[in-house]
Structures are given as structure tokens and as C-alpha cells.
Protein backbone atom coordinates (compact mmCIF):
# COMPACT_ATOMS: atom_id res chain seq x y z
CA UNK A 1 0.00 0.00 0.00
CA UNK A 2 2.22 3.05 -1.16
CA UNK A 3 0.14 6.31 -0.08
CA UNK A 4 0.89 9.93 -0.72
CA UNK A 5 0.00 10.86 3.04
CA UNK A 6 -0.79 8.58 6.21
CA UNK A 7 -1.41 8.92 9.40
CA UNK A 8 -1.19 11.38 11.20
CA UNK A 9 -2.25 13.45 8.54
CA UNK A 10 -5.97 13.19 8.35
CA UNK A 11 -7.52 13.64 4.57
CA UNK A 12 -9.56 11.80 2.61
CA UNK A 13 -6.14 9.84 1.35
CA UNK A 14 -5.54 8.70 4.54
CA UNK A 15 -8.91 7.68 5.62
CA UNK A 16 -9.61 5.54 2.87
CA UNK A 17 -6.38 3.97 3.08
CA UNK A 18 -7.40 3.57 6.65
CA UNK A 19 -10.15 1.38 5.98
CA UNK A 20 -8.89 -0.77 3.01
CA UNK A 21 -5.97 -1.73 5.70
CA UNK A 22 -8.66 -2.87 8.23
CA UNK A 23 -10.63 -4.89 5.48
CA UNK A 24 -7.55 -6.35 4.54
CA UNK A 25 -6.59 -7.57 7.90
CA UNK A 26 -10.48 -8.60 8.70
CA UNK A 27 -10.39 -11.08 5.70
CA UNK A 28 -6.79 -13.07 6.17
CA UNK A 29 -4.41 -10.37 3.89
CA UNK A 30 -1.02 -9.04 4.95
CA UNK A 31 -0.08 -5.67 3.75
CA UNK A 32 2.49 -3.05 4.14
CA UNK A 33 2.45 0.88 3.64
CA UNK A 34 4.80 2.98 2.55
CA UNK A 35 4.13 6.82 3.38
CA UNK A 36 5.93 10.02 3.38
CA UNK A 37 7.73 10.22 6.51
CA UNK A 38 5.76 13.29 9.05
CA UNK A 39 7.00 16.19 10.00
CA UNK A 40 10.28 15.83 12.38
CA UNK A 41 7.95 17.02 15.66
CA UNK A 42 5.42 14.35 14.78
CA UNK A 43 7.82 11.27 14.08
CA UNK A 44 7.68 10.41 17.92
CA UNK A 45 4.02 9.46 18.62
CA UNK A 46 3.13 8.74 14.55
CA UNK A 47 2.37 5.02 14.25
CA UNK A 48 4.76 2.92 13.07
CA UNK A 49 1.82 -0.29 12.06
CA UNK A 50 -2.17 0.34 11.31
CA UNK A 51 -4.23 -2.59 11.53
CA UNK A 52 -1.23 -5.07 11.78
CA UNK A 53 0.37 -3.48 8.76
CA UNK A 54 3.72 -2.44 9.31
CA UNK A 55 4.16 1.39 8.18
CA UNK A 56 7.67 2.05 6.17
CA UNK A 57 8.30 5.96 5.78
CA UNK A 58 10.00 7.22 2.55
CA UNK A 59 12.11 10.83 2.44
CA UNK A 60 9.46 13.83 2.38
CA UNK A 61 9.46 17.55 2.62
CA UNK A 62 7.02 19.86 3.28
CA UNK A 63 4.53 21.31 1.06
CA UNK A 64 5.29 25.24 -0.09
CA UNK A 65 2.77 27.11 1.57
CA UNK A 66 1.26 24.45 3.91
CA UNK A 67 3.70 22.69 5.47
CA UNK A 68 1.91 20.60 7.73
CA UNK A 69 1.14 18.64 4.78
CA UNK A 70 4.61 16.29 3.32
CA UNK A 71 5.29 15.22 0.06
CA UNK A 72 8.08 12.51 -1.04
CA UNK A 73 11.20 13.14 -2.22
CA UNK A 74 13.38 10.54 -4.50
CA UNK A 75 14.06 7.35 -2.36
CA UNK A 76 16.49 4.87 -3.89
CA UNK A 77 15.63 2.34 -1.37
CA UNK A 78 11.78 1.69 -2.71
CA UNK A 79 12.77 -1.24 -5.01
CA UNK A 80 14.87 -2.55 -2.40
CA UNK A 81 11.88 -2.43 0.25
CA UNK A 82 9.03 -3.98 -2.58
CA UNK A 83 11.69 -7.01 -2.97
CA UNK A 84 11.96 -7.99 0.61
CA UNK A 85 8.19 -7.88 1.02
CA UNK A 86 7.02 -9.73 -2.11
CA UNK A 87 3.36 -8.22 -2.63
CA UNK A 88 1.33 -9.52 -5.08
CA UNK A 89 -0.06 -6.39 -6.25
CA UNK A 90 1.29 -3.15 -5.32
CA UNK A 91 -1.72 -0.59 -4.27
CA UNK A 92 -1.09 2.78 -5.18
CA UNK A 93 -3.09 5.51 -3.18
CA UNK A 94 -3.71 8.69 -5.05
CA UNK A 95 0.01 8.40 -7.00
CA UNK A 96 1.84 11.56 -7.66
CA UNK A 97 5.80 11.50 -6.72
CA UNK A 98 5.79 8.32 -4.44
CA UNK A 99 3.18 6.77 -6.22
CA UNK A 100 5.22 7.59 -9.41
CA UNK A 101 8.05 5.57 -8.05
CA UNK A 102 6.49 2.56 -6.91
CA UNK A 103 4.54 2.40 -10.08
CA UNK A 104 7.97 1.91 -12.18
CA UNK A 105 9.28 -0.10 -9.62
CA UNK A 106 6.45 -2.56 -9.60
CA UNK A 107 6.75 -2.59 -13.26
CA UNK A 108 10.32 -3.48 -13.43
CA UNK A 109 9.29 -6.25 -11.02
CA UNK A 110 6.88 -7.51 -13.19
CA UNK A 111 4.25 -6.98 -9.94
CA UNK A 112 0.63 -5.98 -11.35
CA UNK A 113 -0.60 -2.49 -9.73
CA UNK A 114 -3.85 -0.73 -8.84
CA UNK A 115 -3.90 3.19 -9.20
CA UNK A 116 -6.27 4.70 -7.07
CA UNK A 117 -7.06 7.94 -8.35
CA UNK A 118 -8.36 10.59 -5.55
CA UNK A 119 -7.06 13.64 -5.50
CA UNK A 120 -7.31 16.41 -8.37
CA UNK A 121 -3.60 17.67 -7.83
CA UNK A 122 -3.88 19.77 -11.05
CA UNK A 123 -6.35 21.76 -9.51
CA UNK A 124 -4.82 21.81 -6.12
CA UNK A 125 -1.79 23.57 -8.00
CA UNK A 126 -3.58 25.91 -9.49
CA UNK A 127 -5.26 27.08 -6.13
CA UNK A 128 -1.53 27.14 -5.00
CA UNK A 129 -0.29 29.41 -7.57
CA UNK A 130 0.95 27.47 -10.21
CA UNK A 131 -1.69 27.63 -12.66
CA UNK A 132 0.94 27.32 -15.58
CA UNK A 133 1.95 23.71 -14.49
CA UNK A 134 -1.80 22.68 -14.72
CA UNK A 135 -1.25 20.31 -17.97
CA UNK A 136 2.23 19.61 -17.37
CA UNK A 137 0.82 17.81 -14.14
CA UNK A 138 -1.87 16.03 -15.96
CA UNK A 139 1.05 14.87 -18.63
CA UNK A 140 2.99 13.06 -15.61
CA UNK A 141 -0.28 11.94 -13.86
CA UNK A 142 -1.69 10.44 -17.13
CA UNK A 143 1.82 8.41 -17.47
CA UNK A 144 2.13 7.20 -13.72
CA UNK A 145 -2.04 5.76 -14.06
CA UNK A 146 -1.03 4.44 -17.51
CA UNK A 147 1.99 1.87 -15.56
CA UNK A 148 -0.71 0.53 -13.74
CA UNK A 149 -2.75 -2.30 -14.60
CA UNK A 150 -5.71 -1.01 -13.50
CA UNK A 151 -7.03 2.63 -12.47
CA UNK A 152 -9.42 3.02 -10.02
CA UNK A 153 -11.93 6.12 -9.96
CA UNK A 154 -14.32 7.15 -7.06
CA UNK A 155 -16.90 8.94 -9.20
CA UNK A 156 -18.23 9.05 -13.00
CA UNK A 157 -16.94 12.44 -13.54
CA UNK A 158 -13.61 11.58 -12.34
CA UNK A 159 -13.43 8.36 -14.93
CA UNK A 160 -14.29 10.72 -17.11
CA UNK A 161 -11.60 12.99 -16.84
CA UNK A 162 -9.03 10.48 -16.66
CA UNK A 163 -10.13 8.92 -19.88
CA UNK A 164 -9.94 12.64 -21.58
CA UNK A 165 -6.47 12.99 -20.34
CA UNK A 166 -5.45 9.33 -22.13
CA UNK A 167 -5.40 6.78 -19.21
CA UNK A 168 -7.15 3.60 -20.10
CA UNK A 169 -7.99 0.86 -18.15
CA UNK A 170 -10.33 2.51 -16.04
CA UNK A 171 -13.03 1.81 -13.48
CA UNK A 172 -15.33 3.42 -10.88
CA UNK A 173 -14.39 2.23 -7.65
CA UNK A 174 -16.85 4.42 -5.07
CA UNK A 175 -15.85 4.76 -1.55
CA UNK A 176 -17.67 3.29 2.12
CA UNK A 177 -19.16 5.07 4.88
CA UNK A 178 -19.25 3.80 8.23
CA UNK A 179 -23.38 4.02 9.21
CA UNK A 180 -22.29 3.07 12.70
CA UNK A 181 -20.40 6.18 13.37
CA UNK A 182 -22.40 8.19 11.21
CA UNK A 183 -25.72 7.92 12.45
CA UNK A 184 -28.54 10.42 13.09
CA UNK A 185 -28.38 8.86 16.52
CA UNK A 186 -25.36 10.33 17.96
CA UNK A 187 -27.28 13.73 17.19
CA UNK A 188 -26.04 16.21 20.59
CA UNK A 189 -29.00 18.37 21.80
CA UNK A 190 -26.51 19.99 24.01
CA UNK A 191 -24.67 21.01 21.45
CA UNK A 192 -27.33 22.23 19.67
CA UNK A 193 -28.20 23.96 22.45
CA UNK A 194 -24.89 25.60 22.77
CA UNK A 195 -24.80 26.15 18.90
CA UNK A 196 -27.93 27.67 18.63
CA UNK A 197 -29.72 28.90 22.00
CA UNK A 198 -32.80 30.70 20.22
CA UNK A 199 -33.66 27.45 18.03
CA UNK A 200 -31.37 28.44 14.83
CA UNK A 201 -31.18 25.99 11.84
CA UNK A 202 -27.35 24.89 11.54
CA UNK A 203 -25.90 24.77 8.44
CA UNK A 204 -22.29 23.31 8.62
CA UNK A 205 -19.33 22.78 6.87
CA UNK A 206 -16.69 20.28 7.71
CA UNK A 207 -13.50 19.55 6.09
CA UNK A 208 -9.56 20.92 5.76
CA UNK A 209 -9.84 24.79 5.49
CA UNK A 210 -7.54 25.43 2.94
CA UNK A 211 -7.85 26.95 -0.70
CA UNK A 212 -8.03 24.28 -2.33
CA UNK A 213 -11.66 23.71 -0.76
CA UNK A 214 -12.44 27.18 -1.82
CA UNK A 215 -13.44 27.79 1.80
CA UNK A 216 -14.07 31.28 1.13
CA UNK A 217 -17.24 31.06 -0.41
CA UNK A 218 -18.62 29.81 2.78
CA UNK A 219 -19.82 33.75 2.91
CA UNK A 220 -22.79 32.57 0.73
CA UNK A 221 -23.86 30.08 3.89
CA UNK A 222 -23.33 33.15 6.68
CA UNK A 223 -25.86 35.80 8.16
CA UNK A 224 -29.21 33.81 6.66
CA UNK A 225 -32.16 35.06 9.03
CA UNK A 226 -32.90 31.99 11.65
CA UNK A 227 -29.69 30.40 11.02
CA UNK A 228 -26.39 30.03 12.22
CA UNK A 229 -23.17 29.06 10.11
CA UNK A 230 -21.13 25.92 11.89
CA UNK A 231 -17.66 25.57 10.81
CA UNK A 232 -16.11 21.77 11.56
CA UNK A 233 -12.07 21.19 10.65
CA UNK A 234 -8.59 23.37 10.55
CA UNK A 235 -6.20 24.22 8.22
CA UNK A 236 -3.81 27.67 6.88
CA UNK A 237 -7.38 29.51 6.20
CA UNK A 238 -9.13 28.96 9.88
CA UNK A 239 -7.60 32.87 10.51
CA UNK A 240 -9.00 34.50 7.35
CA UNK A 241 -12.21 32.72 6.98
CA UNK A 242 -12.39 33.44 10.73
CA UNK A 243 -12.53 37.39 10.26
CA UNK A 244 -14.79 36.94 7.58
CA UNK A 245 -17.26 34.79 9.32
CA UNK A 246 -17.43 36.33 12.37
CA UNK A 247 -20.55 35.10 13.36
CA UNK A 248 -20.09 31.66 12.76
CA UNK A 249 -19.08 28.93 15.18
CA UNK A 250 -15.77 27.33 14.64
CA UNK A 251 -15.61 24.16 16.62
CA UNK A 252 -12.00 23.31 14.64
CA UNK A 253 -10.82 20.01 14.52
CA UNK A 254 -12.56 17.17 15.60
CA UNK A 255 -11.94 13.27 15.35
CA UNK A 256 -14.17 10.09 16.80
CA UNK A 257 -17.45 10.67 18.71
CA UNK A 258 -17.30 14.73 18.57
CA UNK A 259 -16.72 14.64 14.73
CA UNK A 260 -19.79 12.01 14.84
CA UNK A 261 -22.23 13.87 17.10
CA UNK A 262 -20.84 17.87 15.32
CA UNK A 263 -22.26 16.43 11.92
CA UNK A 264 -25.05 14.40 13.12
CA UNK A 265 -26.04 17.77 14.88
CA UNK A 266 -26.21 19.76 11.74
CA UNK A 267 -29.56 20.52 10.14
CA UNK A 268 -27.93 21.33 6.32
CA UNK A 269 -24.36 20.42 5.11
CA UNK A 270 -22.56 22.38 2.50
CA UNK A 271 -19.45 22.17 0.75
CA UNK A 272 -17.83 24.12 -1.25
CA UNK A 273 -15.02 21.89 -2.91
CA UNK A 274 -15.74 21.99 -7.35
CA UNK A 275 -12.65 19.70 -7.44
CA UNK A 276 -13.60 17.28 -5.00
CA UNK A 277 -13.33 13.60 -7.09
CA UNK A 278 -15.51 12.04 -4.17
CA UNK A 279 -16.25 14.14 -1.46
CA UNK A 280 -16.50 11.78 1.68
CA UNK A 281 -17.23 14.61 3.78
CA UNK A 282 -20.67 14.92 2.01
CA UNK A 283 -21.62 11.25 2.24
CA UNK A 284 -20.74 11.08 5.71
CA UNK A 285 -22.97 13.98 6.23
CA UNK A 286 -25.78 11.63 4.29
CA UNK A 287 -25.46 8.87 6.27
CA UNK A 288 -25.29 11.16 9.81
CA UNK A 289 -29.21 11.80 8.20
CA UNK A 290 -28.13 15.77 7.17
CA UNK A 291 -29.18 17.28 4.06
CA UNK A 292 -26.81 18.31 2.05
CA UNK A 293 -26.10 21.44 -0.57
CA UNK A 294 -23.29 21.45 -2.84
CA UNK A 295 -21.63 22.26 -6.44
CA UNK A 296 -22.81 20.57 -9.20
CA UNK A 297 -18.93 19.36 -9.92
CA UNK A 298 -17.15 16.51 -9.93
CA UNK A 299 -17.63 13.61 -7.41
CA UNK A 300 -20.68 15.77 -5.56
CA UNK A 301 -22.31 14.60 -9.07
CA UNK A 302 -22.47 11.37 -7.63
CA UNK A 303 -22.79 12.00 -4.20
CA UNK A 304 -25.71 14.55 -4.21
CA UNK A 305 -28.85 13.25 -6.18
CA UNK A 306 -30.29 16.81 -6.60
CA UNK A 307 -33.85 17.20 -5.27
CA UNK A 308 -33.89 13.62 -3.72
CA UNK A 309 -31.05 13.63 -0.99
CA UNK A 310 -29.63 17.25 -1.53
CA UNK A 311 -29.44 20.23 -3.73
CA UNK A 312 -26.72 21.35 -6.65
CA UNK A 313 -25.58 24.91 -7.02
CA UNK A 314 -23.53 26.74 -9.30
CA UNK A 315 -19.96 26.18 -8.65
CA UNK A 316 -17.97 28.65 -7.57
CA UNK A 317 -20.84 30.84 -7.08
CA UNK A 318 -21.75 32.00 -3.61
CA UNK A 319 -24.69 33.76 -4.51
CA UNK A 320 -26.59 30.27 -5.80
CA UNK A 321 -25.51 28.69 -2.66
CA UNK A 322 -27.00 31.34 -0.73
CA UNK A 323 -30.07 30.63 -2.45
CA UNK A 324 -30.27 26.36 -1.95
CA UNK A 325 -29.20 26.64 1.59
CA UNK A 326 -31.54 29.36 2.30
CA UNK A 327 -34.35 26.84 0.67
CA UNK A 328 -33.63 24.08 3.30
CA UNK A 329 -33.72 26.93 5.94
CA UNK A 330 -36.81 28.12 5.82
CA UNK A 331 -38.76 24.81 4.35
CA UNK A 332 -37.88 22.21 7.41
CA UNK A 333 -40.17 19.78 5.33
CA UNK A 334 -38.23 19.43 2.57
CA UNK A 335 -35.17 19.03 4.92
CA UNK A 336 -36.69 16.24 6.72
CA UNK A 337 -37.49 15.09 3.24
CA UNK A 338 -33.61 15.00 1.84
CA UNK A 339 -31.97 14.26 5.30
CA UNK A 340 -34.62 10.77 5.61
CA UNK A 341 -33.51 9.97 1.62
CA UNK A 342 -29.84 10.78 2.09
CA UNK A 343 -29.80 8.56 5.15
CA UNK A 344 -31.60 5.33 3.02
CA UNK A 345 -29.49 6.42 -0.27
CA UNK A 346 -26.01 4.96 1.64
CA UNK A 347 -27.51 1.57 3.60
CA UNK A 348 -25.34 -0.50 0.90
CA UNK A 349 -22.17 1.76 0.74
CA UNK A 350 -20.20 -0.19 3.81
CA UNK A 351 -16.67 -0.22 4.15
CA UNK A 352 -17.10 -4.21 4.07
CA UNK A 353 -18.52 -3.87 0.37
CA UNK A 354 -16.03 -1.55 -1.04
CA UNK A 355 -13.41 -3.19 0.49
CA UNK A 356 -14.83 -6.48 -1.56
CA UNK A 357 -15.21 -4.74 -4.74
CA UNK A 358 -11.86 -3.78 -4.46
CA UNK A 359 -10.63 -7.62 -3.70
CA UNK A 360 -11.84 -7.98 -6.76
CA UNK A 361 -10.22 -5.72 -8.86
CA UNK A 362 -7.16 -7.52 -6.82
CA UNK A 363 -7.62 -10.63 -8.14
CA UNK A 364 -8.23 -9.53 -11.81
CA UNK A 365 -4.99 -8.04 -12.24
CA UNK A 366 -3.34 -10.56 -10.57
CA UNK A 367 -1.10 -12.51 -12.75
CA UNK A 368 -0.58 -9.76 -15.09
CA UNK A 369 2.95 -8.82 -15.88
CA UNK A 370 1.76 -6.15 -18.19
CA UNK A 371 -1.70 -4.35 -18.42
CA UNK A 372 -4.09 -5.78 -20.41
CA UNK A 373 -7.67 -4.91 -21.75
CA UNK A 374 -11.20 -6.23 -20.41
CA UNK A 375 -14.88 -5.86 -21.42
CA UNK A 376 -16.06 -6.24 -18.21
CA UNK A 377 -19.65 -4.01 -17.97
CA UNK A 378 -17.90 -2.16 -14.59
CA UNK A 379 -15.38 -0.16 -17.57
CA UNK A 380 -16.44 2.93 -19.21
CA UNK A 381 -14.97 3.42 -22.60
């Protein structure tokens, strides 16, 4: 399991790497991961195993501009480390520069690979200033997914994309929800209470404030009349968005049973993310029972069945968020309506079933020395 970021970072990476390790484990496989090494302060109390996988840290540096987030440098010793552990299919996690190298590693070594495409790093470029290196990205992304046997995409509109950019081999691989820990039950009157003391409807947001989230048009969500904005997560733009929201509640970052009862708690969710290729955020939201509002982009396409368990808006455009949210505000019936839908809309979407879809995609490419075609009905073409 090579992964762009692992714990302790905490993103969507992570968390689905998270859970494909404890599937693994639950049904008799033995894995390994191979992460960017944390930050220096962080190296003491980071886990060194998840879920009886052992955890193998590669050279990193920090990201420009948000350093608590590492990237991997060159590391000569990958091959070496693949050799001694003699996987039968390498599983690479949202591949950009370590993903890159275990890709032509496991190719050398004649080891069949899944690419698990998850994170739009063109886009998450351009929010970081380098706009010009947009389609140079997409050139080296399209070559790392085309070493792999077999890509794997979390939404339509993300196979899409990666078939426009040239990478065959593709299928939609969605992503699990745990309907345990996000349940309307663990909904917190005394937060609410605390939240909203005159009876307010709470419209949330939870997630990683940073730009590439486009956090900042959260100002379409703020100041609606019988309503209070709810802000759930941290990141570099908690200070900005902080002075501009200065209504709002920031509860910052929470993990466990106050992430569970802070979204179960919520009356509407919104996001704000047009890049997102999934958007777990939003599903957990759906199965806490929460109706949700968000862009009509990329993998909230999939996640938000407009009028039945949530409502599109424009992207980018605060002013037609303002306007959905403010719908579910002031019409509690059709919240109760979407929130009851959204709830029913994930009862199949377990961890335990993705985890066996992606088994499966295991065992097809296993054997493979080099990738080859299918016309299986799960590939779009």
C-alpha cells in the first residue's frame, strides 16, 4: 500500500487507506504501507503499524505554503523495500511523486498495480499558484495511471476525466461510509443547544480549510435570518475565513465521537469543494441523516442526487448557494425530506462492500505482468 499521506495526517487519502488496511486484515491479507515520513515534531508518537500493517516511511518535505502537509522526495531504497516484502499487487493511493516511483518499480518487477485515483492535484496547484503547471501535471499523472494495470476512480466524472487525459484501463471504484459512526443517533441536543440557544437551523461545513476547498465562499452560507453558520475542521485559512465569518461557530478540529455527534447535529451540510473527485465529507454527512447542498462538480455529481437527498448549485458561485441553503432553511419539510432519503441512499455503501469490490479488482490483475484490456460491464470506454 504506497500512499501519498498517512497517518497522522488526516484527509480523505488517509482515511480511505485507513479502511482498506482494516478490510484487509479482517479477511486473512497481509499488507504493508509505505508513506511520506511526518513532520520531524510528529515522528515520535506517529504510528509505526495500522491494523497489523507495518508502516515504512520514505524521504518527504514539506509542502510550499502548507507545510503541515509532506510530500516525497526521490528514495532509492523503494525497489529494495518492494523485494523484501514480495506483494502480489502493489496498491497505489492517489500516486503523484511516491506513487510515481512505486509504479515503475512494480513494473520493473513484473508486480501488477492498482492506481487509485483521488485527488485532483492539477487543480490543487492551481489554487496554489501554479496555474501554468496545470497540464504539465496532468502529462505526468496520465503516465504514472497508464503503468498501472488497472485505475481506479471514485466517481463518474472523475473516470471521465481520466479517460480525456489518455489513461485507459479505467473503473469506478466508489468509496464506504461507516453508518455506525455516522448515524442520526449520535445527534447532541446539548450542542445544539450551545450552537444555537434561540432554536437556529445549523448549516455546517466540515473539512480541511484550505484553498483548495475554496473555503471562502462559505460567505454565501453566513448571516441567513434563523440560522447560524457551523464551521467543523482546521487548516492555513481557519484565521482569514475566521474574520470573515465572524458570526459563525468554529468548533475546529474534531476526530471520533465529537466529529460524529458535530455532523449528526447539523440541520444542512454544504461544501464548497468543485474539485472534489468524491467528497467523503458529504456522504458522511448523508449517512449522519443531514441534508446536504453542494456544487454541481465533480464527485458531488455522484454523491448529491439533486432534489432527492440534496441540492446542486452553481460552482464557484456563492450567490446560488445562498439561495439552496436558504431553501432548506426556511422549508424544514423538505429538509426532513432529503436528510430521511440521504440517510436510506447509503444503507449498501459499507466499508465491508467496497473493500470487496476492491478484492476484486485484486484478483483480476493478478497474474498480469503487463496491463491488459477487459470488457467487463464495470469499464467505461
Amino acid at each position: 500500500m504506497v500512499s501519498e499521506s498517512f497517518l497522522p495526517q488526516i484527509d480523505g487519502v488517509t482515511n480511505s487507506v485507513c479502511r482498506v488496511l482494516e478490510h484487509l486484515r479482517d479477511t486473512g491479507h497481509e499488507a504493508l504501507v509505505i508513506a511520506p515520513a511526518p513532520a520531524p515534531a510528529a515522528r515520535r508518537t506517529a504510528p509505526r503499524s495500522y491494523a497489523g500493517a507495518p508502516v515504512l516511511w520514505s524521504p518527504s518535505a514539506p509542502m510550499p505554503g502548507y507545510p503541515e502537509f509532506r510530500f516525497a522526495t526521490p528514495w532509492t531504497g523503494l525497489p529494495a523495500a518492494l523485494r523484501e516484502f514480495r506483494p502480489d499487487v502493489v496498491h497505489l493511493a492517489a500516486p503523484a511523486g511516491l506513487g510515481a516511483q512505486a509504479a515503475y518499480a512494480a513494473r520493473r518487477l513484473g508486480v501488477p498495480s492498482i492506481a487509485v485515483y483521488q485527488t485532483d492535484i492539477a487543480a490543487f496547484a492551481t489554487r496554489y499558484g501554479l496555474a501554468l503547471a496545470e497540464r504539465t501535471i496532468w502529462r505526468w499523472l496520465a503516465t504514472v495511471h497508464r503503468l498501472a494495470s488497472r485505475t481506479l476512480a471514485p466517481s463518474w466524472d472523475a473516470v471521465d476525466t481520466l479517460l480525456s487525459e489518455g489513461v485507459q484501463r479505467v473503473a469506478r471504484w466508489s468509496r464506504g461510509v461507516d453508518l455506525e459512526r455516522f448515524n442520526p443517533e449520535h445527534r447532541d441536543e446539548e450542542l445544539r443547544a450551545r450552537l444555537a440557544p434561540n432554536g437556529e437551523v445549523l448549516v455546517g461545513y466540515v473539512g480541511r480549510l484550505a484553498r483548495e476547498k475554496r473555503v471562502e465562499l462559505l460567505v454565501g452560507a453566513a448571516g441567513l435570518p434563523g440560522a447560524r453558520l457551523v464551521v467543523v475542521g482546521d487548516g492555513p485559512c481557519r484565521p482569514a475565513l475566521a474574520r470573515a465569518l465572524p458570526e459563525a461557530a468554529f468548533l475546529g478540529f474534531r476526530t471520533g465521537t465529537e466529529l460524529s455527534a458535530a455532523i449528526a447535529s447539523l440541520d444542512v451540510f454544504v461544501h464548497t469543494g468543485i474539485n472534489e473527485t468524491f467528497c467523503q465529507a458529504a456522504q458522511e454527512a448523508k449517512a449522519s441523516g443531514v441534508a446536504v447542498v453542494g456544487p454541481a462538480a465533480g464527485g458531488l455529481l455522484d454523491v448529491i442526487d439533486h432534489e432527492r437527498t440534496g441540492l446542486h448549485y452553481a460552482p464557484g458561485d456563492p450567490v446560488s448557494m445562498r439561495r439552496e441553503v436558504l431553501r432548506l432553511v426556511e422549508d424544514a419539510e423538505l429538509r426532513t425530506r432529503l436528510a430521511t432519503a440521504a440517510r436510506a441512499s447509503v444503507a449498501g455503501c459499507t466499508w465491508h462492500a467496497i473493500g470487496e469490490e476492491l478484492l476484486g479488482h485484486y484478483r483480476d490483475v493478478l497474474g498480469t505482468r503487463l496491463p491488459t484490456t477487459t470488457t467487463s460491464d464495470r469499464w467505461r470506454r
